[in-house]
PDB file of N, CA and C in Angstrom:
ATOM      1  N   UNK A   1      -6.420 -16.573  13.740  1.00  0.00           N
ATOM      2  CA  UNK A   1      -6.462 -17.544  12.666  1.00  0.00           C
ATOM      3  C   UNK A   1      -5.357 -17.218  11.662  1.00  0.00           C
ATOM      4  N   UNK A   2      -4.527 -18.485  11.251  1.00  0.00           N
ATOM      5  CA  UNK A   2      -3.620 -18.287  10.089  1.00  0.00           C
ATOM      6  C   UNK A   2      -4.310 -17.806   8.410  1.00  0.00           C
ATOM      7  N   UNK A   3      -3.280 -16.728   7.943  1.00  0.00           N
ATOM      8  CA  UNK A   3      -3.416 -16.319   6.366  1.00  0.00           C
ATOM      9  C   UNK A   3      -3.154 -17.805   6.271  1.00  0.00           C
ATOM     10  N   UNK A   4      -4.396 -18.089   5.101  1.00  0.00           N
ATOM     11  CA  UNK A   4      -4.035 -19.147   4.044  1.00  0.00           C
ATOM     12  C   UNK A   4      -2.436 -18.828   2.972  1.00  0.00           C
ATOM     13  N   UNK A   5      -1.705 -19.560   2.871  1.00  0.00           N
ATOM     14  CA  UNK A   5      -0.661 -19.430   2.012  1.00  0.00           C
ATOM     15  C   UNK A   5      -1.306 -19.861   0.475  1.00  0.00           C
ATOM     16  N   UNK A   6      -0.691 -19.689  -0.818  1.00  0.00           N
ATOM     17  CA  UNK A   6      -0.741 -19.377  -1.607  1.00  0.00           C
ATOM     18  C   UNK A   6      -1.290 -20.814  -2.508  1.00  0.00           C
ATOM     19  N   UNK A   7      -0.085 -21.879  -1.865  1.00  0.00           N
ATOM     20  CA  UNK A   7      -0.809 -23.203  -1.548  1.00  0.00           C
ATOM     21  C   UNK A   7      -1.648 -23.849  -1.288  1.00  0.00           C
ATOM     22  N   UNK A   8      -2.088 -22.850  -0.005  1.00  0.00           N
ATOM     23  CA  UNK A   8      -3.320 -23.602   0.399  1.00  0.00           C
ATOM     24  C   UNK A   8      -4.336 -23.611   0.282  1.00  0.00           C
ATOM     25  N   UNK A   9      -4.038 -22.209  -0.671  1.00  0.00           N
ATOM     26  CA  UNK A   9      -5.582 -21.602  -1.282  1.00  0.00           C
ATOM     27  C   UNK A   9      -5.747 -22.639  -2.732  1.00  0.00           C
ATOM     28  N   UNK A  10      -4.936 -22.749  -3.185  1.00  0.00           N
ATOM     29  CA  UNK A  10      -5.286 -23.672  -4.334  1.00  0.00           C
ATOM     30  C   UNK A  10      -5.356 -25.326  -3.943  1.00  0.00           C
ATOM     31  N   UNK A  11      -4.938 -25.660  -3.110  1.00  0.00           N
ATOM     32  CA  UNK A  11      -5.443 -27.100  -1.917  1.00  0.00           C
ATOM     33  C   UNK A  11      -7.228 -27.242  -1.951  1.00  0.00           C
ATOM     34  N   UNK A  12      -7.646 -25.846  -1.365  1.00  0.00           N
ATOM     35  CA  UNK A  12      -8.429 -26.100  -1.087  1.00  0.00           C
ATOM     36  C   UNK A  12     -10.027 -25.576  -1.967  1.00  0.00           C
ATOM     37  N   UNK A  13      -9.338 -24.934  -2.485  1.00  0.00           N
ATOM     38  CA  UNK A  13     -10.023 -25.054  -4.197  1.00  0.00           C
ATOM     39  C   UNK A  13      -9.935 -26.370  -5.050  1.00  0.00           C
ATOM     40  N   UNK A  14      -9.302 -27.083  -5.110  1.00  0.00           N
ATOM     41  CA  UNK A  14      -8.894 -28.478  -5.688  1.00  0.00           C
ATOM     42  C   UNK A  14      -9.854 -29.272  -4.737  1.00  0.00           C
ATOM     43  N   UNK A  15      -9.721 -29.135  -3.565  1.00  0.00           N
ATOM     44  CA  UNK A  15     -10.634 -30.161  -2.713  1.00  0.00           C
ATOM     45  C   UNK A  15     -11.855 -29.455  -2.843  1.00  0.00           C
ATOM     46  N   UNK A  16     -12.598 -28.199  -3.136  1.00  0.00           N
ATOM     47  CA  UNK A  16     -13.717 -27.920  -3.102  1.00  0.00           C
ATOM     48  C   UNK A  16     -14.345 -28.526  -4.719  1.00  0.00           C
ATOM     49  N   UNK A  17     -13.335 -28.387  -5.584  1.00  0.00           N
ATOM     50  CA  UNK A  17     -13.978 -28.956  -6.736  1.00  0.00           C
ATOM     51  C   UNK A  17     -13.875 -30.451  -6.749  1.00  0.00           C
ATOM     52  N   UNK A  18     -13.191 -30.977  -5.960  1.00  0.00           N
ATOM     53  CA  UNK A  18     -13.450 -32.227  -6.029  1.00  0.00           C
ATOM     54  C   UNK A  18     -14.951 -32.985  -5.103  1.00  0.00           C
ATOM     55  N   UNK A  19     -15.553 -31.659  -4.382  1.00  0.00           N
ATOM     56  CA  UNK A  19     -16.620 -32.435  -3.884  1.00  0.00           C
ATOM     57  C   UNK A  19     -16.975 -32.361  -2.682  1.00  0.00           C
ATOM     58  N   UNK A  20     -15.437 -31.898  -1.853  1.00  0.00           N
ATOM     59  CA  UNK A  20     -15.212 -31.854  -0.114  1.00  0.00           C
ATOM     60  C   UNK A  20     -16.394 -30.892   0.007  1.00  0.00           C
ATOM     61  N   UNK A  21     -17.276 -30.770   1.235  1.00  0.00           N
ATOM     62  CA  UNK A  21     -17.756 -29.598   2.034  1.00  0.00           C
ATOM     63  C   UNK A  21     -16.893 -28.715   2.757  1.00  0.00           C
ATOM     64  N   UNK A  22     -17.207 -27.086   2.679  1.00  0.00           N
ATOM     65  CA  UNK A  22     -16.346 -26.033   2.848  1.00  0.00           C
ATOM     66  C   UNK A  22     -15.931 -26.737   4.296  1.00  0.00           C
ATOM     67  N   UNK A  23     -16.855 -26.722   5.037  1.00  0.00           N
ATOM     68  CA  UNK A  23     -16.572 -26.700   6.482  1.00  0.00           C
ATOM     69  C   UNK A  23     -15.523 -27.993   6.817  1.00  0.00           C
ATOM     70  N   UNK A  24     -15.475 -28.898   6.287  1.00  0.00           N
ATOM     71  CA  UNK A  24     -14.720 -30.138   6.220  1.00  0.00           C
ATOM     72  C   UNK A  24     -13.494 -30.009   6.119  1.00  0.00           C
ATOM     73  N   UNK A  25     -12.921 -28.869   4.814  1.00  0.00           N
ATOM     74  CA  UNK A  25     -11.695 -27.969   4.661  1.00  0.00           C
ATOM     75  C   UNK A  25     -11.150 -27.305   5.093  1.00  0.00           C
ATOM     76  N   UNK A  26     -12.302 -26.392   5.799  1.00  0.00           N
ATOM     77  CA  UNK A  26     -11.955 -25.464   7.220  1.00  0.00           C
ATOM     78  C   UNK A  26     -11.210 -26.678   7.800  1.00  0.00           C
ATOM     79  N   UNK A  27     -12.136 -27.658   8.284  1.00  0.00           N
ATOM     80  CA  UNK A  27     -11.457 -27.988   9.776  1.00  0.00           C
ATOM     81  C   UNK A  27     -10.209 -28.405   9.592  1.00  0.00           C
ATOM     82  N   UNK A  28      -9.957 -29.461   8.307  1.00  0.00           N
ATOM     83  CA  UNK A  28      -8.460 -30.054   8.213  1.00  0.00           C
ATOM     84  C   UNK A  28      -7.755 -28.935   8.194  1.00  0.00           C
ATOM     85  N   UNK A  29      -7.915 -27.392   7.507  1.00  0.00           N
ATOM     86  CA  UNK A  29      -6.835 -26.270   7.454  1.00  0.00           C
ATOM     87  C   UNK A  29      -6.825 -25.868   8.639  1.00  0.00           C
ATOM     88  N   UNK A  30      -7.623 -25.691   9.657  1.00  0.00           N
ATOM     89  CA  UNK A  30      -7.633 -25.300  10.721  1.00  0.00           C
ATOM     90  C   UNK A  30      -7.840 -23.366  10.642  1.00  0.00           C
ATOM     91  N   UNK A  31      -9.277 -22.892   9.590  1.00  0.00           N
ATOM     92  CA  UNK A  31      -9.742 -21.698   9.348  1.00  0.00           C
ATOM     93  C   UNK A  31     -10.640 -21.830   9.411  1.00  0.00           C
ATOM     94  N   UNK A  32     -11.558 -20.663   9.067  1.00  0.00           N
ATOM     95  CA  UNK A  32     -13.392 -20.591   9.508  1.00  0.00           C
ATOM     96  C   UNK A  32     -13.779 -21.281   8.151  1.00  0.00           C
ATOM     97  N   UNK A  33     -14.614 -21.424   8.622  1.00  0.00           N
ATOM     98  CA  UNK A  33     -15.608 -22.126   7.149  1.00  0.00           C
ATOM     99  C   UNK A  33     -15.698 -20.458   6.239  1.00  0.00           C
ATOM    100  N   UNK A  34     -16.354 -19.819   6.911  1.00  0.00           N
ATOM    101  CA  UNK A  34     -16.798 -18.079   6.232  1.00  0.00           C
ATOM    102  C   UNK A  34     -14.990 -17.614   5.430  1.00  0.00           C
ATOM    103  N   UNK A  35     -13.983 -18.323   5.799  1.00  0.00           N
ATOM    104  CA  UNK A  35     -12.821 -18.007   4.798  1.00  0.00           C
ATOM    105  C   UNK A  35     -12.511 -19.112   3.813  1.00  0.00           C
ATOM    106  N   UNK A  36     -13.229 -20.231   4.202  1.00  0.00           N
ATOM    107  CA  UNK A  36     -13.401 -20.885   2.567  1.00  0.00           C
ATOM    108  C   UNK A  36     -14.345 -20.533   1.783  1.00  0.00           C
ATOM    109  N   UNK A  37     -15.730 -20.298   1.869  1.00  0.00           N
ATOM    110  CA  UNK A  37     -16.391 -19.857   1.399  1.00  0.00           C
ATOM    111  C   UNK A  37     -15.905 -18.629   0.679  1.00  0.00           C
ATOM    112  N   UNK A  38     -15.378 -17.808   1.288  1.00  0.00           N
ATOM    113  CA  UNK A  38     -15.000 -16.152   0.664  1.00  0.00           C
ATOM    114  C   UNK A  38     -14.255 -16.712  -0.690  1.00  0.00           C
ATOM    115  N   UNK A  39     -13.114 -17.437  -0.227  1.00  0.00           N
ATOM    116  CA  UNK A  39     -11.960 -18.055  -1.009  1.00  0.00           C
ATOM    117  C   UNK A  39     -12.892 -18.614  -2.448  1.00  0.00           C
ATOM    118  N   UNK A  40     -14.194 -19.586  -1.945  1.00  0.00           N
ATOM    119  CA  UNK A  40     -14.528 -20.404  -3.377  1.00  0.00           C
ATOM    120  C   UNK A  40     -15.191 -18.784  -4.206  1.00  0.00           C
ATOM    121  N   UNK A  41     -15.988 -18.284  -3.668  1.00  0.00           N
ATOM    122  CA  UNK A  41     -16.343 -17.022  -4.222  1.00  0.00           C
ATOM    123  C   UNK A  41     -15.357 -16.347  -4.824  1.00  0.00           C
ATOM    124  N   UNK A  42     -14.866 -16.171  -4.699  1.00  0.00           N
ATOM    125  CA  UNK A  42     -13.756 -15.335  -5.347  1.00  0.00           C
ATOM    126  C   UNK A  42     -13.274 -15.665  -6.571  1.00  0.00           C
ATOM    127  N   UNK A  43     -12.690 -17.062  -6.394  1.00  0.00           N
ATOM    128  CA  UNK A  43     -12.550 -18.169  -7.260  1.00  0.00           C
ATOM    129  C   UNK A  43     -13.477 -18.479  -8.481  1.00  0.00           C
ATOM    130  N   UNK A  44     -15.173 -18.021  -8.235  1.00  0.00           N
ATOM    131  CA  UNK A  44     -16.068 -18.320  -9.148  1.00  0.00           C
ATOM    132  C   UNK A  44     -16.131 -16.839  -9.366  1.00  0.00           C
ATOM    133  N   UNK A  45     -15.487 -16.163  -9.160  1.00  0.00           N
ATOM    134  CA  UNK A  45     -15.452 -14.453  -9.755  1.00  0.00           C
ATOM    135  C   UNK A  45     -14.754 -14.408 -10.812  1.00  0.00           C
ATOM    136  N   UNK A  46     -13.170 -14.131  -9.662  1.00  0.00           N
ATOM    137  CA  UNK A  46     -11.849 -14.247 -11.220  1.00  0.00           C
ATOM    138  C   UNK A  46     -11.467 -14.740 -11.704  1.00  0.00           C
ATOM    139  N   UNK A  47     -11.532 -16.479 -11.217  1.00  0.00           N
ATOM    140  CA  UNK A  47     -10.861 -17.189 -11.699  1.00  0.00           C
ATOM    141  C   UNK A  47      -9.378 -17.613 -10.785  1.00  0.00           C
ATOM    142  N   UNK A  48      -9.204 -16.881  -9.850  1.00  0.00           N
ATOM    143  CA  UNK A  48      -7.985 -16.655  -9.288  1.00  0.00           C
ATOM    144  C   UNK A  48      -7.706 -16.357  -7.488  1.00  0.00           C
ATOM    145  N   UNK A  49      -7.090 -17.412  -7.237  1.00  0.00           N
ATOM    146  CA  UNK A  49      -6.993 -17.138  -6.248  1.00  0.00           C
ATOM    147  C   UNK A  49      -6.210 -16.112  -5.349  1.00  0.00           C
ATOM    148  N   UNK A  50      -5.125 -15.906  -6.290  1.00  0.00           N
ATOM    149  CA  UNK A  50      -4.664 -14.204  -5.482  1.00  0.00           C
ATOM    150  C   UNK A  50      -5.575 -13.550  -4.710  1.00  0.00           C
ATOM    151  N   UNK A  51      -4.546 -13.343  -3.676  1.00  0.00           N
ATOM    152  CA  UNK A  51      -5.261 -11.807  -2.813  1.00  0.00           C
ATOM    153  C   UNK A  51      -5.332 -10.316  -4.059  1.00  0.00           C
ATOM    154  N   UNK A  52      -6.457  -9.576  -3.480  1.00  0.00           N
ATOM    155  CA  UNK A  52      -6.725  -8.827  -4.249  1.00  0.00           C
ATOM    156  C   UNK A  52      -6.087  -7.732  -3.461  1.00  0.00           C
ATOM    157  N   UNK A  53      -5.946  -6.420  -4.808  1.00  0.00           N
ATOM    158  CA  UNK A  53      -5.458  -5.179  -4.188  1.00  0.00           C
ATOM    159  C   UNK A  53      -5.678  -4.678  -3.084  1.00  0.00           C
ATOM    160  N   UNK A  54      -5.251  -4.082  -1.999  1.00  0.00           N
ATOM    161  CA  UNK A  54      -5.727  -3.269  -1.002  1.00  0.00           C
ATOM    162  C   UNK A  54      -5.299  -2.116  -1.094  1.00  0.00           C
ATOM    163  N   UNK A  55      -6.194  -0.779  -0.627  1.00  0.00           N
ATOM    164  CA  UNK A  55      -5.937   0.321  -0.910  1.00  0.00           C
ATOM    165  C   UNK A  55      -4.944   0.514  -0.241  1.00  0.00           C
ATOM    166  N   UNK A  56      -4.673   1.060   1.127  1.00  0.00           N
ATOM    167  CA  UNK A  56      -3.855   0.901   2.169  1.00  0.00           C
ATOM    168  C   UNK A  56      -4.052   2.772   2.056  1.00  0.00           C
ATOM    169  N   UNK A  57      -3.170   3.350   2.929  1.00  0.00           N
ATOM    170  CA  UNK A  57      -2.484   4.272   3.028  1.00  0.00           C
ATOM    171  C   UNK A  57      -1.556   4.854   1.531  1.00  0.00           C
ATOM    172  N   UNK A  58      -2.061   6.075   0.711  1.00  0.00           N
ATOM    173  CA  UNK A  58      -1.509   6.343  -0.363  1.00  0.00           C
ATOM    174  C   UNK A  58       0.090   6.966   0.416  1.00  0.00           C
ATOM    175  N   UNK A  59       0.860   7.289  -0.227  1.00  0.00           N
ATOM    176  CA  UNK A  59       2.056   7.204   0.031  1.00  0.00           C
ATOM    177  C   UNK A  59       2.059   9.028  -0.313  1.00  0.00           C
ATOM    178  N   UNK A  60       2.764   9.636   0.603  1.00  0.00           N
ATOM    179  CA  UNK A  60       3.167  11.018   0.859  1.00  0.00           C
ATOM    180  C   UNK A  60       4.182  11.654   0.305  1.00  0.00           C
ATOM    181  N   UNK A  61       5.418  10.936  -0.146  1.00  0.00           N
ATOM    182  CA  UNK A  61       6.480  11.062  -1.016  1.00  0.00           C
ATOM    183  C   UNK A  61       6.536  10.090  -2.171  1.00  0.00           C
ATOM    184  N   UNK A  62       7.556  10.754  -2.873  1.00  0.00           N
ATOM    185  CA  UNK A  62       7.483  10.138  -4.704  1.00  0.00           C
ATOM    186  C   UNK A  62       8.783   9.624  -3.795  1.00  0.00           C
ATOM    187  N   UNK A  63       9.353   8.387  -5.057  1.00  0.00           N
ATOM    188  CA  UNK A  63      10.323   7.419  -4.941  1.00  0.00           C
ATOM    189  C   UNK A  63      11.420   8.522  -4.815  1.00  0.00           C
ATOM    190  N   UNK A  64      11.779   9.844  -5.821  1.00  0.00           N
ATOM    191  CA  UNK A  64      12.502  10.197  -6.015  1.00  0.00           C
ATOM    192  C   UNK A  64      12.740  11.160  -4.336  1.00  0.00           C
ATOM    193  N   UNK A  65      11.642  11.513  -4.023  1.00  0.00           N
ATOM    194  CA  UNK A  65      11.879  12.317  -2.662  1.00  0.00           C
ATOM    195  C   UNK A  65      12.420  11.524  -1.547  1.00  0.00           C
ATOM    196  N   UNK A  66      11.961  10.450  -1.490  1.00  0.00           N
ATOM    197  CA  UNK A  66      12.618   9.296  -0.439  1.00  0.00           C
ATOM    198  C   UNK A  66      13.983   8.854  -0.659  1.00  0.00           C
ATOM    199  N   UNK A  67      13.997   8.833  -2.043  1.00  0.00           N
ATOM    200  CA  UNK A  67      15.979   8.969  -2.119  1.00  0.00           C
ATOM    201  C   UNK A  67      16.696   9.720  -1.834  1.00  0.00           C
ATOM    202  N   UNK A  68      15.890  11.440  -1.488  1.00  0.00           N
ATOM    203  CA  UNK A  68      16.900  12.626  -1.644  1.00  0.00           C
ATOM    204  C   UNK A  68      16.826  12.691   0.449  1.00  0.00           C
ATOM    205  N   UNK A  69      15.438  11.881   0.636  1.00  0.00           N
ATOM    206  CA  UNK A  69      15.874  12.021   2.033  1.00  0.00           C
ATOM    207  C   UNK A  69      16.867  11.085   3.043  1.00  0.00           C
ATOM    208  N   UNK A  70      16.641   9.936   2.222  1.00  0.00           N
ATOM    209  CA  UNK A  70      17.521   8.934   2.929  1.00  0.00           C
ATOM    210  C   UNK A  70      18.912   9.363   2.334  1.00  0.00           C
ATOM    211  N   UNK A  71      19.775   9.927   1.262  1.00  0.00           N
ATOM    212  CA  UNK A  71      20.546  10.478   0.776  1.00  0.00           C
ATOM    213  C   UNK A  71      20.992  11.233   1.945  1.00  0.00           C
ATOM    214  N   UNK A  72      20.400  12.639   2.424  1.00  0.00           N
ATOM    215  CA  UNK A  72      20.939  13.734   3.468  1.00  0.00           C
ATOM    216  C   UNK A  72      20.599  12.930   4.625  1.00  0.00           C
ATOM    217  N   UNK A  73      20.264  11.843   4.832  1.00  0.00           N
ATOM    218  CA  UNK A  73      20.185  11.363   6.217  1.00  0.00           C
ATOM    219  C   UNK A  73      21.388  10.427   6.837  1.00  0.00           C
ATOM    220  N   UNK A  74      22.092   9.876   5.530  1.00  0.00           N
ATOM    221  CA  UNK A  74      23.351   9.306   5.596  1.00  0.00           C
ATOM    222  C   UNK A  74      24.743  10.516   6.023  1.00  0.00           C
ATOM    223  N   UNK A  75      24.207  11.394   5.037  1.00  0.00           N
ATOM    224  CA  UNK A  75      25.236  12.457   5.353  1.00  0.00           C
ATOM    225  C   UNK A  75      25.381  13.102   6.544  1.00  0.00           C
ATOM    226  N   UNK A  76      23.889  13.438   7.213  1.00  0.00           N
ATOM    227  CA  UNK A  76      23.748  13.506   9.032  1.00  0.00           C
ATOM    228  C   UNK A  76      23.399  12.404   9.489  1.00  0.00           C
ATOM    229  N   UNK A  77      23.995  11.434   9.898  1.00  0.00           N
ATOM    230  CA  UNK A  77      23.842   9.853  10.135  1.00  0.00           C
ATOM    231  C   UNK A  77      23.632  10.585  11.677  1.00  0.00           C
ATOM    232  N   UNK A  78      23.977  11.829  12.748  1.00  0.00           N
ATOM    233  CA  UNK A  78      23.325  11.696  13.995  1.00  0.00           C
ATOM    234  C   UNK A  78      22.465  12.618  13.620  1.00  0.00           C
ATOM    235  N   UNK A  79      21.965  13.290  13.190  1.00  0.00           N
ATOM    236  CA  UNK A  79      20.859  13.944  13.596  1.00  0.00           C
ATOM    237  C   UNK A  79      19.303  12.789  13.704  1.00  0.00           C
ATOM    238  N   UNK A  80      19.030  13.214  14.478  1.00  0.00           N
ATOM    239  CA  UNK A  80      17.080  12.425  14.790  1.00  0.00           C
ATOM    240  C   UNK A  80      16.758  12.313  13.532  1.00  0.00           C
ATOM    241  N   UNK A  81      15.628  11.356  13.593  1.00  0.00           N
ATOM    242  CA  UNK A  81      15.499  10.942  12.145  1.00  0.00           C
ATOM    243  C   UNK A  81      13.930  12.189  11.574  1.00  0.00           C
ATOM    244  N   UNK A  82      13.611  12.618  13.007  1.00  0.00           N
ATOM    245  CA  UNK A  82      12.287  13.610  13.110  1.00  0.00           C
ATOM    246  C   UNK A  82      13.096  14.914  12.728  1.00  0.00           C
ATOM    247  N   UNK A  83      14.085  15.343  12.543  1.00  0.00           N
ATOM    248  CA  UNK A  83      14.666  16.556  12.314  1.00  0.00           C
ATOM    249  C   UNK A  83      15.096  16.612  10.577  1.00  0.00           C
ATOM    250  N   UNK A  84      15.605  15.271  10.492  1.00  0.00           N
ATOM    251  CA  UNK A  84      15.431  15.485   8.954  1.00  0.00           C
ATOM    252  C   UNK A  84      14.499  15.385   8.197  1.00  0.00           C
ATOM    253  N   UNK A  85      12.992  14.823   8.927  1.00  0.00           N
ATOM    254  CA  UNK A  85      12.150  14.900   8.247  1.00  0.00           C
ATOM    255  C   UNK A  85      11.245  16.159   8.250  1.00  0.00           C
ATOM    256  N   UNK A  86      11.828  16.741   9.280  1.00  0.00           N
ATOM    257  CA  UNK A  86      11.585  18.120   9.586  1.00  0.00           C
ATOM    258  C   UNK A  86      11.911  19.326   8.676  1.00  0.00           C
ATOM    259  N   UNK A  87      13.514  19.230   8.630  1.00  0.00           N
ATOM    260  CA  UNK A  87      14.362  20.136   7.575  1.00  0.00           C
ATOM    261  C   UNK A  87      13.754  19.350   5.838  1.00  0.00           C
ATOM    262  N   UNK A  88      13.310  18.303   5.338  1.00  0.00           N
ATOM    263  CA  UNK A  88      12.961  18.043   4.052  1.00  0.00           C
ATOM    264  C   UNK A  88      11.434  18.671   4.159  1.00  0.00           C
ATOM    265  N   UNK A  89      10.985  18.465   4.448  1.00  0.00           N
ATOM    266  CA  UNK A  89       9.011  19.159   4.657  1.00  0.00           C
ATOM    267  C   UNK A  89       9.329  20.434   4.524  1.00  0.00           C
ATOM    268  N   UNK A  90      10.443  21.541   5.394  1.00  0.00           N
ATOM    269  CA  UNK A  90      10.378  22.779   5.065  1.00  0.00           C
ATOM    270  C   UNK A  90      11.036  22.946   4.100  1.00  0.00           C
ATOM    271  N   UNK A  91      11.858  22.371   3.244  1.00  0.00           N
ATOM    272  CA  UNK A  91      12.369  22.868   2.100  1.00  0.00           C
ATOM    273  C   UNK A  91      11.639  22.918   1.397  1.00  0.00           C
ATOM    274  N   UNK A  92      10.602  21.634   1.109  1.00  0.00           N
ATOM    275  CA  UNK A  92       9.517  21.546  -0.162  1.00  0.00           C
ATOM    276  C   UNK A  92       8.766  22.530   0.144  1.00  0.00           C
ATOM    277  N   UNK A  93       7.967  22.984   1.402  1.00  0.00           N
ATOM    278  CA  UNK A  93       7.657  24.004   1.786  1.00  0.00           C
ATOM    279  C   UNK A  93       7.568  25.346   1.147  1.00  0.00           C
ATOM    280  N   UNK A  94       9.301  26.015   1.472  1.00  0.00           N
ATOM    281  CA  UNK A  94       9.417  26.976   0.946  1.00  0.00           C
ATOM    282  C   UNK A  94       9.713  26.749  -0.886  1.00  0.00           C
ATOM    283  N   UNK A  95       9.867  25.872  -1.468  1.00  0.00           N
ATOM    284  CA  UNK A  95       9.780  25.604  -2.689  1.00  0.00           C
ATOM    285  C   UNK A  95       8.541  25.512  -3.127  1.00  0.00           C
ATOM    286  N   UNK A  96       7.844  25.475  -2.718  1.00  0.00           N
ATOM    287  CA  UNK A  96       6.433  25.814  -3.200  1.00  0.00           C
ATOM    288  C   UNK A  96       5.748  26.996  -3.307  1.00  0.00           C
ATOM    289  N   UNK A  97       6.572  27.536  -2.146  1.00  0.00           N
ATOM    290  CA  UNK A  97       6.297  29.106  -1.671  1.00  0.00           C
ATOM    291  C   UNK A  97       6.899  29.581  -3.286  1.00  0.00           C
ATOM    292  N   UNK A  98       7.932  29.277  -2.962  1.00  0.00           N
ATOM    293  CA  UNK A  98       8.710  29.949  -4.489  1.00  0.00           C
ATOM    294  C   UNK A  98       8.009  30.026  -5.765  1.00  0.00           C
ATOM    295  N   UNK A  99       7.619  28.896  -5.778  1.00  0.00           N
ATOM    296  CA  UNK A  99       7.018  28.925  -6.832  1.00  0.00           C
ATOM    297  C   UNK A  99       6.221  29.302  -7.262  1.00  0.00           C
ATOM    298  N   UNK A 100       4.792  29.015  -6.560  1.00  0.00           N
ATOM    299  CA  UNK A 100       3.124  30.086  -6.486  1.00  0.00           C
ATOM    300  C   UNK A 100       3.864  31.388  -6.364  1.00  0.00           C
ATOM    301  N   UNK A 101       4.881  31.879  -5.580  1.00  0.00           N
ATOM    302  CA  UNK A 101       5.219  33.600  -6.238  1.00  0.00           C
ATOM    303  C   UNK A 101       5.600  33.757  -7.224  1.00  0.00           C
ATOM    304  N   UNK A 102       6.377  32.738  -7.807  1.00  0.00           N
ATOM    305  CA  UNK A 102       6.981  33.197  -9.607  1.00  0.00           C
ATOM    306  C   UNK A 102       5.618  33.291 -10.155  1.00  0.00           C
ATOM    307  N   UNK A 103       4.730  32.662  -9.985  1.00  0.00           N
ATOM    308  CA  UNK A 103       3.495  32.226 -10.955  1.00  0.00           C
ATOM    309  C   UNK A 103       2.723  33.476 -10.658  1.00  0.00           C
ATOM    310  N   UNK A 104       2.679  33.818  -9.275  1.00  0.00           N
ATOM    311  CA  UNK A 104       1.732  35.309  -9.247  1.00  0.00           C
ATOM    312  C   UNK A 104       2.338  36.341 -10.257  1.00  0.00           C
ATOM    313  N   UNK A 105       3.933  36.833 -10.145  1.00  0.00           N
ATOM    314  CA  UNK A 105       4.496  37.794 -10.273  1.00  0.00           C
ATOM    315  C   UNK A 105       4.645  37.242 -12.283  1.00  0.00           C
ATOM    316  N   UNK A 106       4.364  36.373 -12.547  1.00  0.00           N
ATOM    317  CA  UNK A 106       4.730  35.649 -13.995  1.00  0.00           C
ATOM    318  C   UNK A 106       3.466  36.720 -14.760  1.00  0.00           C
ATOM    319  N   UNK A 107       2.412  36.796 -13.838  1.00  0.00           N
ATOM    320  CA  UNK A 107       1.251  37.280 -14.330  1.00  0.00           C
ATOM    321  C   UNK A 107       0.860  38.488 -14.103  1.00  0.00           C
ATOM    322  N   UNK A 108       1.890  39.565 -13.698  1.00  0.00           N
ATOM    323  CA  UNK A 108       1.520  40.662 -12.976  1.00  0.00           C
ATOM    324  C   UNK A 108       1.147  40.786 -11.736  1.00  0.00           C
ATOM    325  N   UNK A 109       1.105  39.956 -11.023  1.00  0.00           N
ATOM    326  CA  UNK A 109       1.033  40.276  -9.760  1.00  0.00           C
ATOM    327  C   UNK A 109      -0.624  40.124  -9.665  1.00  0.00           C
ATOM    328  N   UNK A 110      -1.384  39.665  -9.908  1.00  0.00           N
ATOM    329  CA  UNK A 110      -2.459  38.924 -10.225  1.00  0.00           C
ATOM    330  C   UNK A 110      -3.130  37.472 -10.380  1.00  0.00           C
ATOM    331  N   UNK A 111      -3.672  37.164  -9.674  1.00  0.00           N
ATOM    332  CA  UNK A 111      -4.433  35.575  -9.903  1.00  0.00           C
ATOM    333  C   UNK A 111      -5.793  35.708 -10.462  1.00  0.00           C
ATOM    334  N   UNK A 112      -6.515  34.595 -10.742  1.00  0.00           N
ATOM    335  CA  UNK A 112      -7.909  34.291 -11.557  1.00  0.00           C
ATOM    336  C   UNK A 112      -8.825  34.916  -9.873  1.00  0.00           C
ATOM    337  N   UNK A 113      -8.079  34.830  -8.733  1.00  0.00           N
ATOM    338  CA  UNK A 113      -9.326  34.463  -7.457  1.00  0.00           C
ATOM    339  C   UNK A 113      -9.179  36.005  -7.051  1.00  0.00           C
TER     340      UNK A 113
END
């Protein structure tokens, strides 16, 4: 079944307040009745027919890390694209390493654990 476009969601909000039955709308859009229905619900929620947020997959790198990798990936334009993502993971890696040791040794060589 086709995503309603942005249009057609407000089509058929306009025809639901004018009176049409969901299923009637379905059929001329050619969608389930159970996705007009969702659609008028929603509609008597927010006010709005926008799609709502989806969580998706949170993202593993900051904007700024994805620049520094596509950056060295131009500069090795042949290496695999799995090797530079290989060589960036171990740098942050050992930069982390680095760091939790400054922080041990910052404190004497001692943690809270």
């Amino acid at each position: 079944m086709p995503r309603l476009s942005a249009i057609d969601r407000e089509r058929a909000i306009g025809r639901l307040q004018a009176g049409n039955r969901p299923a009637a709308i379905a059929n001329v859009m050619g969608v389930a009745t159970s996705t007009i229905c969702c659609l008028w619900t929603r509609f008597q929620a927010s006010g709005s027919t926008r799609d709502g947020a989806r969580s998706g997959r949170p993202r593993v790198t900051t904007a700024r890390q994805d620049r520094v990798i596509y950056r060295q990936h131009l500069r090795q334009q042949f290496l695999p694209a799995t090797e530079t993502s290989r060589n960036t993971v171990n740098r942050l890696v050992r930069s982390m390493r680095a760091r939790c040791q400054a922080l041990v040794n910052a404190n004497g060589g001692h943690t809270r654990y």
